[in-house]
C-alpha atoms as a PDB file:
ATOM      1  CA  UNK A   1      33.921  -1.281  75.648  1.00  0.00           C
ATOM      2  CA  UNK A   2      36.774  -3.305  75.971  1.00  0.00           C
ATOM      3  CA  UNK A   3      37.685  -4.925  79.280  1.00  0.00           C
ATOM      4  CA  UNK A   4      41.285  -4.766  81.001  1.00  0.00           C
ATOM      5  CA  UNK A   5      42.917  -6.907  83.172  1.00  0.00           C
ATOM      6  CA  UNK A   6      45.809  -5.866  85.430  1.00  0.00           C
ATOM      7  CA  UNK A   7      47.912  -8.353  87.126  1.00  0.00           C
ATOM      8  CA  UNK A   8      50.274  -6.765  89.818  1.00  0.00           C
ATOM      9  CA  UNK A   9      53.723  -8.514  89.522  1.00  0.00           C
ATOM     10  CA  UNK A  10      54.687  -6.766  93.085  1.00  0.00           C
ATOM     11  CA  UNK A  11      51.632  -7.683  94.661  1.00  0.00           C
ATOM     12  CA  UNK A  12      49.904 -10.423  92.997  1.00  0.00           C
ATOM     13  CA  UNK A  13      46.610  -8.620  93.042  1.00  0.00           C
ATOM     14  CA  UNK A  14      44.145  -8.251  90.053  1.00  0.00           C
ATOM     15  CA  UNK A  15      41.943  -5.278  89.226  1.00  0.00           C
ATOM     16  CA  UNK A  16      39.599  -5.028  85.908  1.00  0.00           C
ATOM     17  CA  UNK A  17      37.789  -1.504  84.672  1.00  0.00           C
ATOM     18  CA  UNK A  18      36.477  -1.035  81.086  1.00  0.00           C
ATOM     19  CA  UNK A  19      38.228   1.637  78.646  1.00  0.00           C
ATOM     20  CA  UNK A  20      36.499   3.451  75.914  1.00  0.00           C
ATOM     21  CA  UNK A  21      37.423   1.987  72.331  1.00  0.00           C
ATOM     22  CA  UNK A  22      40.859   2.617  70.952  1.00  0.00           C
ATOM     23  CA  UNK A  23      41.382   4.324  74.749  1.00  0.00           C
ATOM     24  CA  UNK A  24      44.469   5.283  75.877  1.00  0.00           C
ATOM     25  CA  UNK A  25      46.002   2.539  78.813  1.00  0.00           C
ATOM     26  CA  UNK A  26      48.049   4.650  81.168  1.00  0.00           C
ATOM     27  CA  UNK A  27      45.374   7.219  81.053  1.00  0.00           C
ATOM     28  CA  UNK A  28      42.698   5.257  81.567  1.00  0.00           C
ATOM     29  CA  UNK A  29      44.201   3.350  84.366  1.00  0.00           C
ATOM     30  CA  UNK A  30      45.267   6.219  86.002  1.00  0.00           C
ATOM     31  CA  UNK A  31      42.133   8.108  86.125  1.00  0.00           C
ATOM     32  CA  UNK A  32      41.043   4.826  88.116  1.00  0.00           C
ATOM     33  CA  UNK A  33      43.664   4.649  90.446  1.00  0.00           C
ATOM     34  CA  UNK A  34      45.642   1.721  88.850  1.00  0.00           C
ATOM     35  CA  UNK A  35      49.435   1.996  89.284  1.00  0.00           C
ATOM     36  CA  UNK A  36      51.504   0.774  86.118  1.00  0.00           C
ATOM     37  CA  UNK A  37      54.642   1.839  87.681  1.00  0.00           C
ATOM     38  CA  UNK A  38      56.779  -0.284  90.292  1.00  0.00           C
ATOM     39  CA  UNK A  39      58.512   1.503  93.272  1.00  0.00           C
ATOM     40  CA  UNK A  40      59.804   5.260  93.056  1.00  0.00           C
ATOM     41  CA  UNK A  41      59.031   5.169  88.887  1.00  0.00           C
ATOM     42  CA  UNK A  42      55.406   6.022  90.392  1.00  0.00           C
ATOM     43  CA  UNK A  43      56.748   9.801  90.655  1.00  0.00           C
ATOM     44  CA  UNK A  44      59.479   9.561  89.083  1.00  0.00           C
ATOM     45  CA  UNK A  45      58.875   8.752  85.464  1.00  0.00           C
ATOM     46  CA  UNK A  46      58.005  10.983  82.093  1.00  0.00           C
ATOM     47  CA  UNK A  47      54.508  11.191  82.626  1.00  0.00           C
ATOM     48  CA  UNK A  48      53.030   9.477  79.623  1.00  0.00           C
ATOM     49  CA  UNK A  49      55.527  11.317  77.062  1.00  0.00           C
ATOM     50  CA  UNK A  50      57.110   7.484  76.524  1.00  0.00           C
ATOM     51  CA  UNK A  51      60.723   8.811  77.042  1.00  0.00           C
ATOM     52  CA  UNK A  52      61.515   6.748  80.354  1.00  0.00           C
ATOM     53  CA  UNK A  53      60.162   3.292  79.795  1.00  0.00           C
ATOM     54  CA  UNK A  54      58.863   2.584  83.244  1.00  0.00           C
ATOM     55  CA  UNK A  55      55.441   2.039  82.130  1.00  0.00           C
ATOM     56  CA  UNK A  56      56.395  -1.383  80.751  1.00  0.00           C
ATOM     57  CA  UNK A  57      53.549  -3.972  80.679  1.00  0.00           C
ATOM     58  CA  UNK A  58      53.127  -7.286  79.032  1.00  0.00           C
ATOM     59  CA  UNK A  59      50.258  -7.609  76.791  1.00  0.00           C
ATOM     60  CA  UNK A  60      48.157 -10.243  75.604  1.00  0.00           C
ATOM     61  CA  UNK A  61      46.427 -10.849  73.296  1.00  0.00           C
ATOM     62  CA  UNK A  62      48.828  -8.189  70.963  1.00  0.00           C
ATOM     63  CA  UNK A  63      45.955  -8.432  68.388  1.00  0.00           C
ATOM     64  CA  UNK A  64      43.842  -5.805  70.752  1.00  0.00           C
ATOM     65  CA  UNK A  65      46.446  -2.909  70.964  1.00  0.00           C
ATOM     66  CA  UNK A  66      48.165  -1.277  67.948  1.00  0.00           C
ATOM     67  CA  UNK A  67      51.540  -2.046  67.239  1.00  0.00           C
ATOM     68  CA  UNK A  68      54.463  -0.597  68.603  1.00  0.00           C
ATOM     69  CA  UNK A  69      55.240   3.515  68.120  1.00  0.00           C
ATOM     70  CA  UNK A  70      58.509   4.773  67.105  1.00  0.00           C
ATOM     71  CA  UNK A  71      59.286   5.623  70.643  1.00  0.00           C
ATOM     72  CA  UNK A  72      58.899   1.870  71.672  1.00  0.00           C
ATOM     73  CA  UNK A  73      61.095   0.536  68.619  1.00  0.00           C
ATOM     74  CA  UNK A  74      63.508   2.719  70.210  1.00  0.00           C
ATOM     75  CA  UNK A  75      63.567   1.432  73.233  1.00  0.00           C
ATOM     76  CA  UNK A  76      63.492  -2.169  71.782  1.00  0.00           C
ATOM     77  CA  UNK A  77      60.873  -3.118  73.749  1.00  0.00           C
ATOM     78  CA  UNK A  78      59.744  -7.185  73.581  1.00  0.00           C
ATOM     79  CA  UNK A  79      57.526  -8.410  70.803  1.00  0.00           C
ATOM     80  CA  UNK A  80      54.715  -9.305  74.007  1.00  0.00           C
ATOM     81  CA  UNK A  81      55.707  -5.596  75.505  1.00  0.00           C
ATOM     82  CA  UNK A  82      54.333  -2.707  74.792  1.00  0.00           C
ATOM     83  CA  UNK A  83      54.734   0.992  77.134  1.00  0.00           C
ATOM     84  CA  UNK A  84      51.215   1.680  79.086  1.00  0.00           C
ATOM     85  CA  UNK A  85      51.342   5.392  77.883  1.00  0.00           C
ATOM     86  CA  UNK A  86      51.543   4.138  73.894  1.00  0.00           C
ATOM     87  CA  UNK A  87      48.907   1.589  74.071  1.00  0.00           C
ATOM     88  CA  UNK A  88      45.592   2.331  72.497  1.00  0.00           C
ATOM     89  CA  UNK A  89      42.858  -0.262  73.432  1.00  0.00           C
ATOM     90  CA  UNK A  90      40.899  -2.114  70.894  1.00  0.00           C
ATOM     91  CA  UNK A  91      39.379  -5.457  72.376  1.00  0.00           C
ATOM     92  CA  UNK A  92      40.013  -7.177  75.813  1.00  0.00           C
ATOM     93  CA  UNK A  93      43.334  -7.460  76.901  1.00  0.00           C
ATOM     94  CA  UNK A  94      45.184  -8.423  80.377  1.00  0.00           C
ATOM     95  CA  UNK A  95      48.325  -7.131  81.003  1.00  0.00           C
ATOM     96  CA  UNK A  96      51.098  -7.713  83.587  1.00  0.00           C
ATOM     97  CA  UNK A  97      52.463  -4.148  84.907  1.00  0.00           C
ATOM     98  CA  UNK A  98      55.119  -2.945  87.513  1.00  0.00           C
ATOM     99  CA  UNK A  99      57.581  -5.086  85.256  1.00  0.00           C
ATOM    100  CA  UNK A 100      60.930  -1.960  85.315  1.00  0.00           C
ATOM    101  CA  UNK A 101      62.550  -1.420  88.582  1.00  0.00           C
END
């Protein structure tokens, strides 16, 4: 199971939980209380349907996450960036969230 590590640019605080193989990120970190949002995108954002961006996270390494979805290319995302709600897990990654105000 591949092991995730979230870095809190608000807070500074680090969390790490396991997701199942080719898992999806958002969901999985939601379903253990992980926030990738910053601020008032925490209730107000699209809800994983990857139309308001807010779920933006930096990723490394980009070789254990698919590539980037339409939806992302369309919101010309960074190369390192990917959105938490199109990011299927394949190896160990650690991510940066809370990046959009």
């Amino acid at each position: 199971m591949p092991k995730i590590t979230v870095e809190d640019t608000v807070t500074g605080k680090t969390e790490t939980f396991k997701i199942g193989y080719g898992g999806n990120l958002r969901q999985a970190a939601e379903a253990r209380g992980i926030n990738l949002y910053k601020g008032m995108n925490e209730y107000l954002n699209c809800h994983g349907m990857g139309s308001c961006g807010t779920c933006l996270i930096e990723i490394a390494p980009l070789e254990n996450v698919d590539g980037h979805s339409i939806i992302e290319k369309l919101h010309k995302i960074g190369d390192n960036q990917k959105l938490g709600c199109r990011t299927k897990v394949y190896g160990d990654i650690t991510i940066k969230a809370k990046l959009v105000d």
